[in-house]
Protein backbone atom coordinates (compact mmCIF):
# COMPACT_ATOMS: atom_id res chain seq x y z
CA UNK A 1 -22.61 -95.80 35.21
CA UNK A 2 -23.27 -93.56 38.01
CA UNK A 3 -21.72 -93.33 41.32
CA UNK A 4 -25.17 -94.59 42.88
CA UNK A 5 -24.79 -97.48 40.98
CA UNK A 6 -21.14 -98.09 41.23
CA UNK A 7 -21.89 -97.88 45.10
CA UNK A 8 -24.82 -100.40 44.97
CA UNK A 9 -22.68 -102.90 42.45
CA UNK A 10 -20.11 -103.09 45.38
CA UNK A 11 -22.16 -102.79 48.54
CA UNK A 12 -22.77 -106.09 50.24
CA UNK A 13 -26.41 -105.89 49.79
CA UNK A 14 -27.89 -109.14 47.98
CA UNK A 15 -28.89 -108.58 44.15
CA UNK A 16 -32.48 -107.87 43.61
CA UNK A 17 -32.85 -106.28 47.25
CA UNK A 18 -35.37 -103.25 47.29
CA UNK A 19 -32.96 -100.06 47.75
CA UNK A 20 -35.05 -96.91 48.38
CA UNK A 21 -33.70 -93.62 47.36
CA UNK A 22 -31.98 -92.67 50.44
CA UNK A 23 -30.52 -96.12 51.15
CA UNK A 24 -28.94 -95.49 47.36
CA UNK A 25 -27.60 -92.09 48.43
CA UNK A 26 -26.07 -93.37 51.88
CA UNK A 27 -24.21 -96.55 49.63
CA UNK A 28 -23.05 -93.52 47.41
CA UNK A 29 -21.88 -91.52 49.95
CA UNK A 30 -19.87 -94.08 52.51
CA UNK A 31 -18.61 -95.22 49.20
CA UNK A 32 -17.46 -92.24 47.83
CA UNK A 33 -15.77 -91.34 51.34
CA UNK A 34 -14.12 -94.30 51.43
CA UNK A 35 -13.04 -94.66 47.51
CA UNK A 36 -12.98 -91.05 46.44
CA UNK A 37 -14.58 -90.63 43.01
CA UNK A 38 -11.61 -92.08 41.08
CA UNK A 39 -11.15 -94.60 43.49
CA UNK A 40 -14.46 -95.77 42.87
CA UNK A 41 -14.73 -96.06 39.73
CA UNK A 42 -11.51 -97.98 39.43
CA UNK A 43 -12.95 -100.44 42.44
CA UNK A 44 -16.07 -100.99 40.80
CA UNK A 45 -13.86 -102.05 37.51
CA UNK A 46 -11.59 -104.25 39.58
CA UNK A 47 -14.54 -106.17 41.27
CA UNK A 48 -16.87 -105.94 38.06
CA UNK A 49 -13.76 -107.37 36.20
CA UNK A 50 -13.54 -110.31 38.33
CA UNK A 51 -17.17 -111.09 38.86
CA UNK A 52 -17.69 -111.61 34.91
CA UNK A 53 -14.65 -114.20 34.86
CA UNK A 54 -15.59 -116.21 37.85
CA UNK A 55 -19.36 -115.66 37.36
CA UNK A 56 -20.75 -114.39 34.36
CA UNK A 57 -24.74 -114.73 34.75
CA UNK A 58 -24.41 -113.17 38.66
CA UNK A 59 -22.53 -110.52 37.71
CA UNK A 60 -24.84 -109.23 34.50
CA UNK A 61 -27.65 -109.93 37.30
CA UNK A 62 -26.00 -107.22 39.69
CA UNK A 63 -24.94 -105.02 37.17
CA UNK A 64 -28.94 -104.39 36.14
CA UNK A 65 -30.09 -104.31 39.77
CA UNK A 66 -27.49 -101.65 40.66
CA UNK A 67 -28.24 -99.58 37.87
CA UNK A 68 -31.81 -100.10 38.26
CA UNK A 69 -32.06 -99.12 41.92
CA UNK A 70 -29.61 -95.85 40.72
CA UNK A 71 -31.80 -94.70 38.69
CA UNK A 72 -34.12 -93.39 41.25
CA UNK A 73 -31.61 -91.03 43.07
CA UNK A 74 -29.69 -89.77 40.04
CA UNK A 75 -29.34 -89.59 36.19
CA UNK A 76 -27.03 -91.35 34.41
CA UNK A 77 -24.64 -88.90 32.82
């Protein structure tokens, strides 16, 4: 998953939101400054982790949004 993505699956913007381009690279970058890249990823694992125990069907709902509105600002590795 990209760090757009990872950014967007943790931001406190509502799933299903339209996220232009730059919006995506802003999320990516505050998160990134605050996280650092390893940070982030592990953050995104922690919350993503916790979201499909307590609740499944929201969190598979984020999960495609965020990568969704990532794939406009970067490829996925």
């Amino acid at each position: 998953m990209s760090f757009a993505a990872l950014a967007l699956y943790l931001s406190m913007r509502d799933t299903g939101t339209l996220v232009t381009p730059y919006e995506a690279q802003e999320e990516r970058a505050a998160a990134i400054a605050q996280y650092g890249f390893d940070g982030l990823r592990a953050e995104a694992f922690k919350c993503a982790w916790f979201s499909s125990v307590v609740e499944p069907q929201e969190h598979c709902a984020r999960f495609a949004w965020a990568r969704a509105a990532a794939a406009f600002v970067e490829e996925a590795p």
